[in-house]
PDB file of N, CA and C in Angstrom:
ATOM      1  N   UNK A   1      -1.757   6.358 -12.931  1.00  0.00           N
ATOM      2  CA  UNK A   1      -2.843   6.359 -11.979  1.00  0.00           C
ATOM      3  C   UNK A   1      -3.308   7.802 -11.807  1.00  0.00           C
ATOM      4  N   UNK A   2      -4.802   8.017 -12.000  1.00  0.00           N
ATOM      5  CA  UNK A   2      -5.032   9.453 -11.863  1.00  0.00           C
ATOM      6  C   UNK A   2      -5.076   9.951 -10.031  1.00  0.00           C
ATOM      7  N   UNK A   3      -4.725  10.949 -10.065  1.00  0.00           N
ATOM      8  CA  UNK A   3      -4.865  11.394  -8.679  1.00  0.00           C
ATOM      9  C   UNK A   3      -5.777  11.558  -7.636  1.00  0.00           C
ATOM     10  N   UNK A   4      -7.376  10.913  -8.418  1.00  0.00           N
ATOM     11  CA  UNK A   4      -8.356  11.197  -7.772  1.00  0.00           C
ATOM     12  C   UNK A   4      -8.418   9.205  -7.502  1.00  0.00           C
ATOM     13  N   UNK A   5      -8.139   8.565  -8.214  1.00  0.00           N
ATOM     14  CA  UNK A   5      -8.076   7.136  -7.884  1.00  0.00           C
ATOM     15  C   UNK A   5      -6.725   7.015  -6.968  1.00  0.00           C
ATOM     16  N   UNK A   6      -5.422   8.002  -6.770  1.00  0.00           N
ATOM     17  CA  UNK A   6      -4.507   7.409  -6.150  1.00  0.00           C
ATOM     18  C   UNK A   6      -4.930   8.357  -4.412  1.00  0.00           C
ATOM     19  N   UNK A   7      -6.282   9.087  -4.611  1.00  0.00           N
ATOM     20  CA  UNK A   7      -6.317   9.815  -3.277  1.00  0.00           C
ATOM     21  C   UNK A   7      -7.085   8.658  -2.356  1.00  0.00           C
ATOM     22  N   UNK A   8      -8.270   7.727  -3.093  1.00  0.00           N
ATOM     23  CA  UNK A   8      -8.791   6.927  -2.792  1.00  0.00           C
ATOM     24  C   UNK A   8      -7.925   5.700  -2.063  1.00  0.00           C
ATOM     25  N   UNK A   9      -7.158   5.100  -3.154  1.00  0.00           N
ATOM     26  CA  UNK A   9      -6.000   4.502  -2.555  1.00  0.00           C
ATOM     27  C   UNK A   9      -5.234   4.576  -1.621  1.00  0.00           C
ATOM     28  N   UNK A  10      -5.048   5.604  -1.556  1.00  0.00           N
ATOM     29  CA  UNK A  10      -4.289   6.197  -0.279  1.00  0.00           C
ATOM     30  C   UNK A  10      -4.869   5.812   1.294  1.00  0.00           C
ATOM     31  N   UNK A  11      -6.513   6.967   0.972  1.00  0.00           N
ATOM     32  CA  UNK A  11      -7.452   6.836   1.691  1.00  0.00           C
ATOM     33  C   UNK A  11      -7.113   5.266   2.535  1.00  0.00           C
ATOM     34  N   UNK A  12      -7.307   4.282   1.603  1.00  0.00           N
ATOM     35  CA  UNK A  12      -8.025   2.840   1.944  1.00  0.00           C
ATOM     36  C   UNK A  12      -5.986   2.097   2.703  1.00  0.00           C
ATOM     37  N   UNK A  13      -5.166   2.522   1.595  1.00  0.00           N
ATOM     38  CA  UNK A  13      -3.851   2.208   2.566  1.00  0.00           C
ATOM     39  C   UNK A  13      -3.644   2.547   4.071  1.00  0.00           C
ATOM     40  N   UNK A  14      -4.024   3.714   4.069  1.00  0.00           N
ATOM     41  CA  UNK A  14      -3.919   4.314   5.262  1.00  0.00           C
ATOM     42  C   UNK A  14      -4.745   3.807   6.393  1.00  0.00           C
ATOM     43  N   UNK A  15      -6.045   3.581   5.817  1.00  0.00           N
ATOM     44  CA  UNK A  15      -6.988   2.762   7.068  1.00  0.00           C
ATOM     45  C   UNK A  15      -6.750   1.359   7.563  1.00  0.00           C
ATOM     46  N   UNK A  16      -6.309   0.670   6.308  1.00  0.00           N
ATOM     47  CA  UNK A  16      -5.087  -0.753   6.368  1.00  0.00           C
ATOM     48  C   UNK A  16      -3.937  -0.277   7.762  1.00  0.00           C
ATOM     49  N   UNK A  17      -3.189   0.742   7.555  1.00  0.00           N
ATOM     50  CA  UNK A  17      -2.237   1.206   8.427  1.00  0.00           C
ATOM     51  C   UNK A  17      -2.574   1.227   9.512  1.00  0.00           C
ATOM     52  N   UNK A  18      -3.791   1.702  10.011  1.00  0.00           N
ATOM     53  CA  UNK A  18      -4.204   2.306  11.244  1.00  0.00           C
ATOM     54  C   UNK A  18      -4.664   1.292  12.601  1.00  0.00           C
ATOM     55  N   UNK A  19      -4.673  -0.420  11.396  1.00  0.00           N
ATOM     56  CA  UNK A  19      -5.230  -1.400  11.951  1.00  0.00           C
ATOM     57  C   UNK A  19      -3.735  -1.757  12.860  1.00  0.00           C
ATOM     58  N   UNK A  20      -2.936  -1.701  12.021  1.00  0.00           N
ATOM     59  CA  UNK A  20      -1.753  -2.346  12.240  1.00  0.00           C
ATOM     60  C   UNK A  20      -0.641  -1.791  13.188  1.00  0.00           C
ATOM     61  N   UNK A  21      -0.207  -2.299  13.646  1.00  0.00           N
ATOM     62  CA  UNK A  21       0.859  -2.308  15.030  1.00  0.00           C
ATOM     63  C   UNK A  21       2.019  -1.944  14.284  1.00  0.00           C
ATOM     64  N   UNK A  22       3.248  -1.753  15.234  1.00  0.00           N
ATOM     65  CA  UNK A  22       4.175  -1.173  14.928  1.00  0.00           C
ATOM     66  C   UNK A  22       5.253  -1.965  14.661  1.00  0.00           C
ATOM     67  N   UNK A  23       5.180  -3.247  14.536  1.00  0.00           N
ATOM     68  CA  UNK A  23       5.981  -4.556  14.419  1.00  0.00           C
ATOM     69  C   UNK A  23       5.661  -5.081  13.031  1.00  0.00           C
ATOM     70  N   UNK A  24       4.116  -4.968  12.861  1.00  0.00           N
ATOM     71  CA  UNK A  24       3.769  -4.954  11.304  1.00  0.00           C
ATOM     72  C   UNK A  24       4.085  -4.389  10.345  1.00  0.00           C
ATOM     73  N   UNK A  25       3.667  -3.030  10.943  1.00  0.00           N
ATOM     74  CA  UNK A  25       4.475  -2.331   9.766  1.00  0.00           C
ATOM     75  C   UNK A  25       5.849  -2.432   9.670  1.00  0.00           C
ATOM     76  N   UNK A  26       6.368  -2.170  10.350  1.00  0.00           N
ATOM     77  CA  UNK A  26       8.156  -2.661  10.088  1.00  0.00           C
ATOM     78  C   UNK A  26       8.754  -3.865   9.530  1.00  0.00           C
ATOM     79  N   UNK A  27       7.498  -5.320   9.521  1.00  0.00           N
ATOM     80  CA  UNK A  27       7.587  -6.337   9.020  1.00  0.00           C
ATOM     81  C   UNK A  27       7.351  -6.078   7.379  1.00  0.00           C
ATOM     82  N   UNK A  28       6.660  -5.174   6.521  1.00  0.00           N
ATOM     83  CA  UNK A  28       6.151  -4.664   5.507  1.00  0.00           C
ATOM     84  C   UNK A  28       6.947  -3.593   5.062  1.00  0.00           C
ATOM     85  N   UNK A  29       7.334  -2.903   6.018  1.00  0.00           N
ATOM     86  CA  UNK A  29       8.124  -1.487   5.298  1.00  0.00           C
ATOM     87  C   UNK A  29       9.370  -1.879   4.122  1.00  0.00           C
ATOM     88  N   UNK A  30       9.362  -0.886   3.579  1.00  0.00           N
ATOM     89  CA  UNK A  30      10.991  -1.136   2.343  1.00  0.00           C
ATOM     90  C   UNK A  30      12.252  -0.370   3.074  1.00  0.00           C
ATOM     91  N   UNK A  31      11.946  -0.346   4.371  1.00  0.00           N
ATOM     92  CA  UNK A  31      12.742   0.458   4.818  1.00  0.00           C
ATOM     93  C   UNK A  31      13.850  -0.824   5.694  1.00  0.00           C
ATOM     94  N   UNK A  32      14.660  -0.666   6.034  1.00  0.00           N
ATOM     95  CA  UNK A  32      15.209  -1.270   7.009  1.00  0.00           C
ATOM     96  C   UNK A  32      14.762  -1.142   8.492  1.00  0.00           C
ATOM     97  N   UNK A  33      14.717  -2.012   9.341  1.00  0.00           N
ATOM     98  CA  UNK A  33      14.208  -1.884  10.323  1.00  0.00           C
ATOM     99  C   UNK A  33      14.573  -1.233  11.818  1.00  0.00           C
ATOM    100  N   UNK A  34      16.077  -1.005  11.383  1.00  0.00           N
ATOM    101  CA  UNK A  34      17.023  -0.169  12.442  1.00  0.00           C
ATOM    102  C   UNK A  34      16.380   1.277  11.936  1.00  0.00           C
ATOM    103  N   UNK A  35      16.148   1.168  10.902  1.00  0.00           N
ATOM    104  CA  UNK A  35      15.854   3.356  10.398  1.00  0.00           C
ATOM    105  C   UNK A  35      14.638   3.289  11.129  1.00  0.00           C
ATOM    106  N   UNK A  36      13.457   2.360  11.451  1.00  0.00           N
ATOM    107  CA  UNK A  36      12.244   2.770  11.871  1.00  0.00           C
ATOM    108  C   UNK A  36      11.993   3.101  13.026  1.00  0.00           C
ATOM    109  N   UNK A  37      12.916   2.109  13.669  1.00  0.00           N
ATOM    110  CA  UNK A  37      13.006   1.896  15.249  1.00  0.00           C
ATOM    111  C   UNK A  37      12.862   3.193  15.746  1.00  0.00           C
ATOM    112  N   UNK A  38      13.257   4.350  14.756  1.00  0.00           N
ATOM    113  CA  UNK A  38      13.150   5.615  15.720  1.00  0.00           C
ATOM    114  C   UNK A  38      12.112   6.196  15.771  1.00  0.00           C
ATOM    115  N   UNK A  39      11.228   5.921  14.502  1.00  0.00           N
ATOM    116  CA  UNK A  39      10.166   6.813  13.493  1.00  0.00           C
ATOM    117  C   UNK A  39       8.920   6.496  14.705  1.00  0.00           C
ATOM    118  N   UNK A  40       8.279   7.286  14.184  1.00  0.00           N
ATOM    119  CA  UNK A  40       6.669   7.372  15.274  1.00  0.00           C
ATOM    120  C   UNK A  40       5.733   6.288  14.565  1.00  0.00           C
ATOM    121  N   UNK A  41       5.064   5.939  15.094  1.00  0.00           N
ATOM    122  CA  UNK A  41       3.798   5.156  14.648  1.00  0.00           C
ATOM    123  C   UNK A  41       3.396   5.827  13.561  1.00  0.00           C
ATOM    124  N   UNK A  42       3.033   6.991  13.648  1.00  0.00           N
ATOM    125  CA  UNK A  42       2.231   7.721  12.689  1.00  0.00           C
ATOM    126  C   UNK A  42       3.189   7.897  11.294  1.00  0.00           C
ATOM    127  N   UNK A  43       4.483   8.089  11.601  1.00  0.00           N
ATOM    128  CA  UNK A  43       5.260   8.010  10.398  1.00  0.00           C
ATOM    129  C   UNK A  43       5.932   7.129  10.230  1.00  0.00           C
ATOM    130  N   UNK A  44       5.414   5.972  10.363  1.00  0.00           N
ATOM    131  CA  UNK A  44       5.540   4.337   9.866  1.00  0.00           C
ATOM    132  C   UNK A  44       4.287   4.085   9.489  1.00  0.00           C
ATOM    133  N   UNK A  45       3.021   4.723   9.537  1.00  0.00           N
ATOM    134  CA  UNK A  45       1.532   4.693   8.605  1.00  0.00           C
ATOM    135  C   UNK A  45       2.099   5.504   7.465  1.00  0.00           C
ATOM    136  N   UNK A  46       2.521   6.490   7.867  1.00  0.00           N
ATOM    137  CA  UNK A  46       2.462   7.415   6.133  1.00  0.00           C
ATOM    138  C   UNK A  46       3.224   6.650   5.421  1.00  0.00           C
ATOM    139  N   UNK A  47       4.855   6.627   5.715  1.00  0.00           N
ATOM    140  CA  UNK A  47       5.325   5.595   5.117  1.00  0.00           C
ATOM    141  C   UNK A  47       5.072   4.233   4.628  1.00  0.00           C
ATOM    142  N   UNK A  48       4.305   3.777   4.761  1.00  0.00           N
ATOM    143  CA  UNK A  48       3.483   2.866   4.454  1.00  0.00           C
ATOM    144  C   UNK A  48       2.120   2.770   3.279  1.00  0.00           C
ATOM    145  N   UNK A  49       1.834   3.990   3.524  1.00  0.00           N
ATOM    146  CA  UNK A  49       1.039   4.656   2.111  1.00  0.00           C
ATOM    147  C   UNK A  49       1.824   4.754   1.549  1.00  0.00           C
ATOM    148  N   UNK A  50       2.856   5.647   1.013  1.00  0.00           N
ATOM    149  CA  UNK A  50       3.763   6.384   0.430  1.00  0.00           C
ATOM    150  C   UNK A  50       4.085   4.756  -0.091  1.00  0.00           C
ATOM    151  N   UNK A  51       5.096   4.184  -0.011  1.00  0.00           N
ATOM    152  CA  UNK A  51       6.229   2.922  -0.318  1.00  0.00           C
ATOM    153  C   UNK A  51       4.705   1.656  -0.775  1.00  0.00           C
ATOM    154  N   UNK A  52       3.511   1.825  -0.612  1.00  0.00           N
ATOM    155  CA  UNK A  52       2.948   0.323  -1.310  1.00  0.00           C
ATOM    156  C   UNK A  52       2.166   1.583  -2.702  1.00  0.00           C
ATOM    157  N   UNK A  53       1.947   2.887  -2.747  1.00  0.00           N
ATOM    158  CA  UNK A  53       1.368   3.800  -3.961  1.00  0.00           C
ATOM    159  C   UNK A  53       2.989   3.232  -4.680  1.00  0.00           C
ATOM    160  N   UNK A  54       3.862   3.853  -4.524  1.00  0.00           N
ATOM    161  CA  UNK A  54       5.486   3.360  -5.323  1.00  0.00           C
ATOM    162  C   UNK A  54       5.416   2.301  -5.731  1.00  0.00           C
ATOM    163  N   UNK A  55       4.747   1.419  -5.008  1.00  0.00           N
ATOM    164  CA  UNK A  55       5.001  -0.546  -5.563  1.00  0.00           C
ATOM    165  C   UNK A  55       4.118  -0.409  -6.434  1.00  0.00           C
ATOM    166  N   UNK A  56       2.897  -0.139  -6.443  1.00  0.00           N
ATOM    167  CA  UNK A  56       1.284   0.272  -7.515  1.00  0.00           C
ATOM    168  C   UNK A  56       2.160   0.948  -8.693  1.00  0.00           C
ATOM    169  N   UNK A  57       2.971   1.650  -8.941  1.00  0.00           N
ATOM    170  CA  UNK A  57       3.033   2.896 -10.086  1.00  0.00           C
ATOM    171  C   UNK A  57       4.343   2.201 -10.359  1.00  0.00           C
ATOM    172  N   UNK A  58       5.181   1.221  -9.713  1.00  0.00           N
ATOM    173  CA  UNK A  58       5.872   1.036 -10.570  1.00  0.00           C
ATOM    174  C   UNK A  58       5.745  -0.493 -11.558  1.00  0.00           C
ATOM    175  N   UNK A  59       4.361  -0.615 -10.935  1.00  0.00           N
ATOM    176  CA  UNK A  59       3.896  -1.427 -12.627  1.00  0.00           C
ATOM    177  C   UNK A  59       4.360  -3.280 -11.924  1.00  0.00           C
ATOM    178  N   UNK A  60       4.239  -3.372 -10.652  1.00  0.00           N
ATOM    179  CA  UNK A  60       4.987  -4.495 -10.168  1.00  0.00           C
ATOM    180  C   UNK A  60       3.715  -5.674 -10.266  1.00  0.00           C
ATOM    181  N   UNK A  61       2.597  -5.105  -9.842  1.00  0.00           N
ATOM    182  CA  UNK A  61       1.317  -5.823  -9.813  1.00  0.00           C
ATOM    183  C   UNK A  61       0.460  -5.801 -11.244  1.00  0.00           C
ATOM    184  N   UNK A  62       0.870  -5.162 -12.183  1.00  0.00           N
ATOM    185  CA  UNK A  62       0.183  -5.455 -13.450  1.00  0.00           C
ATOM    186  C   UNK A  62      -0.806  -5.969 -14.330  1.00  0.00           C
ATOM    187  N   UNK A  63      -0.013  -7.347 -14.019  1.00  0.00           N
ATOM    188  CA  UNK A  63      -0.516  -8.974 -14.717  1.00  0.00           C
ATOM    189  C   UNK A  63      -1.592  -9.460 -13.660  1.00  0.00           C
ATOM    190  N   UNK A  64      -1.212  -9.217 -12.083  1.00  0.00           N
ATOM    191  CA  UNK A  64      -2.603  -9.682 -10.662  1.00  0.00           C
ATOM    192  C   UNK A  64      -3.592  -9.092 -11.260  1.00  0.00           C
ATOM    193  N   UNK A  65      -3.268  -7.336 -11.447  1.00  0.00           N
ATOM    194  CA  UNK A  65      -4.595  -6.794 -11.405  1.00  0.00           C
ATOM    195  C   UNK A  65      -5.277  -6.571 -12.503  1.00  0.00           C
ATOM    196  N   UNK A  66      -4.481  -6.734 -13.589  1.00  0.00           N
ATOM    197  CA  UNK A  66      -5.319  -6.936 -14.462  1.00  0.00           C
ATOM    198  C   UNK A  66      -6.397  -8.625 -15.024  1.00  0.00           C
ATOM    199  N   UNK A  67      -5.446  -9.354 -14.062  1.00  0.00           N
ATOM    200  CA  UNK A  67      -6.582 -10.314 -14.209  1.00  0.00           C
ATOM    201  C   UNK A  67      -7.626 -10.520 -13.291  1.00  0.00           C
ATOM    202  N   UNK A  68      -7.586  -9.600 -12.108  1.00  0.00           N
ATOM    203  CA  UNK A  68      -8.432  -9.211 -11.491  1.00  0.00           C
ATOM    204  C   UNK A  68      -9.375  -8.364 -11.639  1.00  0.00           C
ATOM    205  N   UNK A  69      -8.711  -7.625 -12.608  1.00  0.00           N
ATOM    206  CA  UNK A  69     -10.009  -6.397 -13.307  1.00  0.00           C
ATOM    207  C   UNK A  69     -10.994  -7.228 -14.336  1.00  0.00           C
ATOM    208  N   UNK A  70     -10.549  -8.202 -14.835  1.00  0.00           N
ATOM    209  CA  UNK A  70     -10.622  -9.329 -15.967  1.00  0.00           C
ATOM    210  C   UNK A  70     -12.048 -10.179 -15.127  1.00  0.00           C
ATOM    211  N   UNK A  71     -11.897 -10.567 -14.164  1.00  0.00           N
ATOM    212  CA  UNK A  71     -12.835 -11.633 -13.526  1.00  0.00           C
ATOM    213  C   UNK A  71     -13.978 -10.514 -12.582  1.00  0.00           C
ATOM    214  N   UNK A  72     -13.592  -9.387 -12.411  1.00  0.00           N
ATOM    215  CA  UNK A  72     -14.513  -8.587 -11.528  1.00  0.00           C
ATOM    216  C   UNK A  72     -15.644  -7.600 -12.591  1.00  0.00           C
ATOM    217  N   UNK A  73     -14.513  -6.861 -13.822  1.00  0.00           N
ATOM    218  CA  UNK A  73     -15.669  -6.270 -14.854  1.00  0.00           C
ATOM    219  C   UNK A  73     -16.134  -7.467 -16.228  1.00  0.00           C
ATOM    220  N   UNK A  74     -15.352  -8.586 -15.888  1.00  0.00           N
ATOM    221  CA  UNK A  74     -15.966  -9.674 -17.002  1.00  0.00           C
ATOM    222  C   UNK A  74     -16.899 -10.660 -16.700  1.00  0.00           C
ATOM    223  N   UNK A  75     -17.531 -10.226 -15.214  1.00  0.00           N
ATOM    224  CA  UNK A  75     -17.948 -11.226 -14.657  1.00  0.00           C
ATOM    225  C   UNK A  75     -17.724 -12.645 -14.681  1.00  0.00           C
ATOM    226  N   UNK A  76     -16.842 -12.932 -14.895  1.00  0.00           N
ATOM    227  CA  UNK A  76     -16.065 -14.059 -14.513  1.00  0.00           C
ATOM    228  C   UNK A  76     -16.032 -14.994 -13.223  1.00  0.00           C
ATOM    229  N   UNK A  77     -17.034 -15.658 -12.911  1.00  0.00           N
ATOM    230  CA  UNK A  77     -17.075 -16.320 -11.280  1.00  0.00           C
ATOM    231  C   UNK A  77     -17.512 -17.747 -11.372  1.00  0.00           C
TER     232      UNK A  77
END
């Protein structure tokens, strides 16, 4: 992922984050939920960017998005 598409990403995770409460995110985090309990709101958003860019790069969504890239630049509808 180039860094100018993963700043974007980020961007758009983060505004996802900002919607969301602090029960949500902890429902979503890869973290355990006793480690968060302490963490701030704000660093249960970053974390939250950070840990779904990791899920993106490690290739988990692949096969979704590429058949999503498939029906959106193949016009496919």
């Amino acid at each position: 992922m180039s860094n100018e598409y993963k700043k974007y990403l980020a961007d758009v995770l983060y505004n996802d984050a900002l919607r969301m409460n602090r029960s949500e995110l902890q429902e979503v985090s890869f973290w355990d939920e006793g480690e968060t309990d302490t963490w701030t709101l704000s660093k249960l958003q970053v974390e939250y960017v950070k840990d779904q860019i990791r899920f993106f790069e490690g290739g988990n969504l692949d096969e979704q998005v590429a058949e999503t890239w498939q029906k959106v630049e193949g016009g496919n509808t």
